[in-house]
N, C-alpha and C. Protein backbone atom coordinates (compact mmCIF):
# COMPACT_ATOMS: atom_id res chain seq x y z
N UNK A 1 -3.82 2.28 -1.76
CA UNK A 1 -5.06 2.20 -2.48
C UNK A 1 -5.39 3.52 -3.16
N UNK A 2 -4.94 4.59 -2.76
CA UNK A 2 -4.70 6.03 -3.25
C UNK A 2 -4.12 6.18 -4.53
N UNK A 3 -3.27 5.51 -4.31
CA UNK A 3 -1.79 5.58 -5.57
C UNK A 3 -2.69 5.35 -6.98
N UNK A 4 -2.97 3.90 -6.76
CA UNK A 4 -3.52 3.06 -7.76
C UNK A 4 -4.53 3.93 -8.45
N UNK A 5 -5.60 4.60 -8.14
CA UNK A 5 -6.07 5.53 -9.71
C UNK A 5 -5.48 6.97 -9.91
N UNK A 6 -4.72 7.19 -8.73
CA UNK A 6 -3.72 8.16 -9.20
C UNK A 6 -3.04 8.19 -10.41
N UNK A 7 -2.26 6.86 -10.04
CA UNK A 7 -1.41 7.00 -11.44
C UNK A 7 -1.80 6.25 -12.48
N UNK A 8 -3.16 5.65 -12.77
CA UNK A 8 -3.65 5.19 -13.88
C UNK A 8 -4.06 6.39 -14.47
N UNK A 9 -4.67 7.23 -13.18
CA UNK A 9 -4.91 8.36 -14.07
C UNK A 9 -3.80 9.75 -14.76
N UNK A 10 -3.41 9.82 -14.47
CA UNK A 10 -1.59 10.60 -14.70
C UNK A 10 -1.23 9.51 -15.95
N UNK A 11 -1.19 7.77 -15.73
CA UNK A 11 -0.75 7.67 -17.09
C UNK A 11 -1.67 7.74 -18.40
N UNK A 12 -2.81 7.51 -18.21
CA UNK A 12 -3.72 7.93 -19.08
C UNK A 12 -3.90 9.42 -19.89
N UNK A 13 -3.48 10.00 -19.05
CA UNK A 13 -2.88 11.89 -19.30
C UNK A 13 -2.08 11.29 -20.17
N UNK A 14 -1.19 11.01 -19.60
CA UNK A 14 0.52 10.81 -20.04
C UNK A 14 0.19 10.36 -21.79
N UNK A 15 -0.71 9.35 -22.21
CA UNK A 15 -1.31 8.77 -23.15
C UNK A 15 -2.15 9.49 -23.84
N UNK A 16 -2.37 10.84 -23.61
CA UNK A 16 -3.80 11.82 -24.02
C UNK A 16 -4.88 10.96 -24.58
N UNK A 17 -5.05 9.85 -23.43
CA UNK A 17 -6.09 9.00 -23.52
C UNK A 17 -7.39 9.97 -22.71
N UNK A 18 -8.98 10.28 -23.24
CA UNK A 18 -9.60 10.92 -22.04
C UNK A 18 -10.15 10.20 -20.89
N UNK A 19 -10.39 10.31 -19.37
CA UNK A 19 -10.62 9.62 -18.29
C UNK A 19 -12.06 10.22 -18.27
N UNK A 20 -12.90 9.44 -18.39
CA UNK A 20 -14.27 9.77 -18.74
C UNK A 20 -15.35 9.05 -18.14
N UNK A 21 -15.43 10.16 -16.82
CA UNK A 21 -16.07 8.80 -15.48
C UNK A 21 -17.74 8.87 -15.96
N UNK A 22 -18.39 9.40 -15.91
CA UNK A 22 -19.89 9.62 -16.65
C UNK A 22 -20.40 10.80 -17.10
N UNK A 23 -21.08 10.03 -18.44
CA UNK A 23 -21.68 11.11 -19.69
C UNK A 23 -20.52 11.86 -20.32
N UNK A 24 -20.86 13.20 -19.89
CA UNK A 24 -19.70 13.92 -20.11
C UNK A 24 -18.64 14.74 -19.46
N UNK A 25 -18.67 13.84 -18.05
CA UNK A 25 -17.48 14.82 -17.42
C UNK A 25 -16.51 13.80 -17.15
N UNK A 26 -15.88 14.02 -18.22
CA UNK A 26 -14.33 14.00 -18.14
C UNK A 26 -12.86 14.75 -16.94
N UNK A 27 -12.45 13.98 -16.57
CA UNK A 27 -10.78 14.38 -16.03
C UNK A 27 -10.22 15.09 -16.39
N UNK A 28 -9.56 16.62 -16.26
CA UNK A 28 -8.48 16.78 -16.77
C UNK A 28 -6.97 16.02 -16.83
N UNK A 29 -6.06 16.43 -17.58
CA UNK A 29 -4.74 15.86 -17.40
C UNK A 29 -4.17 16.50 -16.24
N UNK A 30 -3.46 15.29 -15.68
CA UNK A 30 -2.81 16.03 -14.60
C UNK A 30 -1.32 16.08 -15.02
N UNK A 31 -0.80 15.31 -15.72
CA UNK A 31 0.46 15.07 -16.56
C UNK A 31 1.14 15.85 -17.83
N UNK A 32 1.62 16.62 -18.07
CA UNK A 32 1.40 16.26 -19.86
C UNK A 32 1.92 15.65 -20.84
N UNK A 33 1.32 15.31 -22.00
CA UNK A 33 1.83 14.20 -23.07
C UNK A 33 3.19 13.91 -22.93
N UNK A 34 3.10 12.45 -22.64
CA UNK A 34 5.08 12.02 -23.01
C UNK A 34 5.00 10.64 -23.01
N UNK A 35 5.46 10.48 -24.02
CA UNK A 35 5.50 8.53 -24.24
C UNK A 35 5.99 7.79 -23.37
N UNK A 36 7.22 8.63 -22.87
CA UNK A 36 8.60 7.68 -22.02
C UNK A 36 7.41 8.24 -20.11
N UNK A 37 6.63 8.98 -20.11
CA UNK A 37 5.99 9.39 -18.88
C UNK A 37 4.91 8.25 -18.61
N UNK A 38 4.27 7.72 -20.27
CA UNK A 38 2.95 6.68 -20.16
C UNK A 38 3.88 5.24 -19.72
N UNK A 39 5.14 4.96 -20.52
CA UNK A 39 6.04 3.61 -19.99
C UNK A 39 6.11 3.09 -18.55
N UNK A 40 6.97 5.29 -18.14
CA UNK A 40 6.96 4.46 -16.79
C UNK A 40 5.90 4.01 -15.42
N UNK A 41 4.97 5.11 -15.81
CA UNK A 41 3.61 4.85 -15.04
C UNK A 41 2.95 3.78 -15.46
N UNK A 42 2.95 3.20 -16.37
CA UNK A 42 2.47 2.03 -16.94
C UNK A 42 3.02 0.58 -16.31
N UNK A 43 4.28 0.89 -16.34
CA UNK A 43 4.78 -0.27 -15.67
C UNK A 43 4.90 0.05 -14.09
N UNK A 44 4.79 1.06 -13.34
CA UNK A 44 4.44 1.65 -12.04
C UNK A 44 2.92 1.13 -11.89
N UNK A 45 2.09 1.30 -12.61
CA UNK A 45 0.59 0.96 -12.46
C UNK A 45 0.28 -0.67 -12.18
N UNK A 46 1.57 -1.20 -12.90
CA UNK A 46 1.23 -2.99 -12.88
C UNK A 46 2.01 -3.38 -11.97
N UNK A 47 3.02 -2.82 -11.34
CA UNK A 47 3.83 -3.17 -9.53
C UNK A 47 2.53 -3.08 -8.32
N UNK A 48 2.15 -1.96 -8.57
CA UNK A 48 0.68 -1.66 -7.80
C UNK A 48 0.28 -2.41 -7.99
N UNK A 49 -0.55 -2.56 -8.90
CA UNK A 49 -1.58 -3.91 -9.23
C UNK A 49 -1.25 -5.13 -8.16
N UNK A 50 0.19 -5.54 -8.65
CA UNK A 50 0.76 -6.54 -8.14
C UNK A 50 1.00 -6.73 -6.60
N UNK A 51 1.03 -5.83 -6.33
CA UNK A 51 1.54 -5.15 -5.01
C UNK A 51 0.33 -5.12 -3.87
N UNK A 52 -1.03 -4.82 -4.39
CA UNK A 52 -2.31 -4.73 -3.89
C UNK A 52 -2.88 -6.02 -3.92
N UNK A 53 -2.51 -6.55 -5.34
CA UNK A 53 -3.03 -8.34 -4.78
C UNK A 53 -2.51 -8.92 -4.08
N UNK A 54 -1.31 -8.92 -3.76
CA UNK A 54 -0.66 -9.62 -2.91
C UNK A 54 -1.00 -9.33 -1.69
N UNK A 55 -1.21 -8.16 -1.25
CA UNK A 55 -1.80 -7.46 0.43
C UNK A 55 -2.96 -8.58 0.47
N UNK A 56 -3.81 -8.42 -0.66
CA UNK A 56 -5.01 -9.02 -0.50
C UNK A 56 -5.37 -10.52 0.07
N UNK A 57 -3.81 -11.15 -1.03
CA UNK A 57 -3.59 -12.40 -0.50
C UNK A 57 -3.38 -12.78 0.84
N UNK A 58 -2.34 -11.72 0.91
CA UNK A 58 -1.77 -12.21 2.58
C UNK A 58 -2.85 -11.65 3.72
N UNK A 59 -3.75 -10.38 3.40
CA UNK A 59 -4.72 -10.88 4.40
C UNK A 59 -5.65 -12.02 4.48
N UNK A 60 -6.15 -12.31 3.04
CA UNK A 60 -7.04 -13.67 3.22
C UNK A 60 -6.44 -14.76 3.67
N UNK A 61 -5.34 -14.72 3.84
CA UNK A 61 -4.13 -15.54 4.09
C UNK A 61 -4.31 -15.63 5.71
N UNK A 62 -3.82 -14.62 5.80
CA UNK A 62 -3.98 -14.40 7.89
C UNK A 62 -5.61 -14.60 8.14
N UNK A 63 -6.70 -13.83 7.93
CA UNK A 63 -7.81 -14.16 8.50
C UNK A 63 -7.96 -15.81 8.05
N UNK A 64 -7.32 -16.55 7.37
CA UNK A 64 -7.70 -17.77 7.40
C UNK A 64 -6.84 -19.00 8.21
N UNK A 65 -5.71 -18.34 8.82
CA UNK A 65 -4.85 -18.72 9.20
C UNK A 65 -5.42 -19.05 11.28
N UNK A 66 -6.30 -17.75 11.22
CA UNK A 66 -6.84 -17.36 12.83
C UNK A 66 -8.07 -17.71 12.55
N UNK A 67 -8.58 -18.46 11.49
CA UNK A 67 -10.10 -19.07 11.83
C UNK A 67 -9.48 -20.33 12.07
N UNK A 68 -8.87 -20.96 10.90
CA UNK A 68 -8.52 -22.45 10.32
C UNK A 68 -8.04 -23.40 11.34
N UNK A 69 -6.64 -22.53 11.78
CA UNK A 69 -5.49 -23.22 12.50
C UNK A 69 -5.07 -22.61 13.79
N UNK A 70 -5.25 -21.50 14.24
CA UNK A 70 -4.68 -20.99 15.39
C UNK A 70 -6.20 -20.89 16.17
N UNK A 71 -7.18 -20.67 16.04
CA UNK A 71 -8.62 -20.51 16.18
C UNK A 71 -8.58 -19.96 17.31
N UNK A 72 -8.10 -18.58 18.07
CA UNK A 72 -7.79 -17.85 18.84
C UNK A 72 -8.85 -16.70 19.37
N UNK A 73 -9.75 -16.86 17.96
CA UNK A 73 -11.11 -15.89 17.97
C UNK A 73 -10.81 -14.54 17.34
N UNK A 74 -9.87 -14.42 16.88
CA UNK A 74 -9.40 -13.00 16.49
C UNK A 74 -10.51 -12.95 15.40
N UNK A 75 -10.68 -13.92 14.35
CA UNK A 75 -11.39 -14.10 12.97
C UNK A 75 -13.34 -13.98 13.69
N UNK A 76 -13.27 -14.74 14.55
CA UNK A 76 -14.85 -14.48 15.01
C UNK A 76 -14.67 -12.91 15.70
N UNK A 77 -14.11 -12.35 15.99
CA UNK A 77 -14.29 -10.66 16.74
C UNK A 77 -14.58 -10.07 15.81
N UNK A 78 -13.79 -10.26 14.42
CA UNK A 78 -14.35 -9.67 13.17
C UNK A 78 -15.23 -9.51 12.10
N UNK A 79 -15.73 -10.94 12.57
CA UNK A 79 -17.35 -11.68 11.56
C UNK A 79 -18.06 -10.60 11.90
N UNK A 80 -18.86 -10.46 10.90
CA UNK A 80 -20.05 -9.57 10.95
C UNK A 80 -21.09 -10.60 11.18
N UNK A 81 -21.30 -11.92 11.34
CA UNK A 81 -22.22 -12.50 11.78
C UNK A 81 -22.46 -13.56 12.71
N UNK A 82 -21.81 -12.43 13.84
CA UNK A 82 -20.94 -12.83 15.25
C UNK A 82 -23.10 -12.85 16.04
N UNK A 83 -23.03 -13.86 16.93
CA UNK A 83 -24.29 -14.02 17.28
C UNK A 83 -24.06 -12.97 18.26
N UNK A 84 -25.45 -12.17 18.59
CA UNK A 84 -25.38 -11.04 19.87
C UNK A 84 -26.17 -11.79 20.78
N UNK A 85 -26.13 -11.76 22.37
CA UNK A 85 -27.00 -12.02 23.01
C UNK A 85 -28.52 -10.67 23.14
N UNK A 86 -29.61 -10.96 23.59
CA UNK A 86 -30.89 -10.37 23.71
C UNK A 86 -30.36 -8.89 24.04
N UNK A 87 -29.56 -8.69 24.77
CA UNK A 87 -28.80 -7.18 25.80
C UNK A 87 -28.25 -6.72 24.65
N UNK A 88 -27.98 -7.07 23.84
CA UNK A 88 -27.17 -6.09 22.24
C UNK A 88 -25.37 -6.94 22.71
N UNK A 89 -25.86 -7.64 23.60
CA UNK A 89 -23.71 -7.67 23.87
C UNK A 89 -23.46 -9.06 23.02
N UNK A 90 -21.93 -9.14 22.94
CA UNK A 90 -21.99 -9.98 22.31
C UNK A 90 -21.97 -11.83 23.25
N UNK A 91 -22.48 -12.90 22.25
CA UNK A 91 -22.50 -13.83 23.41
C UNK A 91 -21.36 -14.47 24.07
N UNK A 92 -20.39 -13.94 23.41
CA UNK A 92 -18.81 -15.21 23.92
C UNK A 92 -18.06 -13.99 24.83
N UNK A 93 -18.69 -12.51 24.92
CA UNK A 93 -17.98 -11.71 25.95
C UNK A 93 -18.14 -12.06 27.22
């Protein structure tokens, strides 16, 4: 999850595109200008992409897998809107 505006930002350098988070403060380059440097981070930037949705998938994947079908409680330990008993504990401990 690091990587990913790392190297959007390095290829955006790479692009002497400016990274211009608000008003006026801008990013420096961390790269410098090179066409064949914006290609390959460019296509490095969309493996990531790819790479991070898929994590995403396969966890929504598993937490739905341990509510749905295995129903083991792993998915209720993790709910945030797990009922507490009056004592602060929780009620199925």
């Amino acid at each position: 999850m690091l990587a990913m505006p790392l190297v959007g930002w390095a290829m955006l350098a790479a692009a002497r595109d400016p990274v211009v988070l608000a008003g006026p403060f801008v990013l420096p380059p961390i790269v410098p200008h090179s066409p064949l440097a914006y290609a390959w981070l460019r296509a490095l930037h969309g493996v990531l992409a790819y790479a991070l949705f898929g994590l995403i998938l396969a966890h929504l994947g598993a937490a739905l897998l341990h509510a749905l079908i295995r129903r083991d409680g792993v998915f209720a330990s993790m709910a945030l809107w797990r009922r507490r008993s009056a004592t602060g504990l929780r009620a199925d401990a």
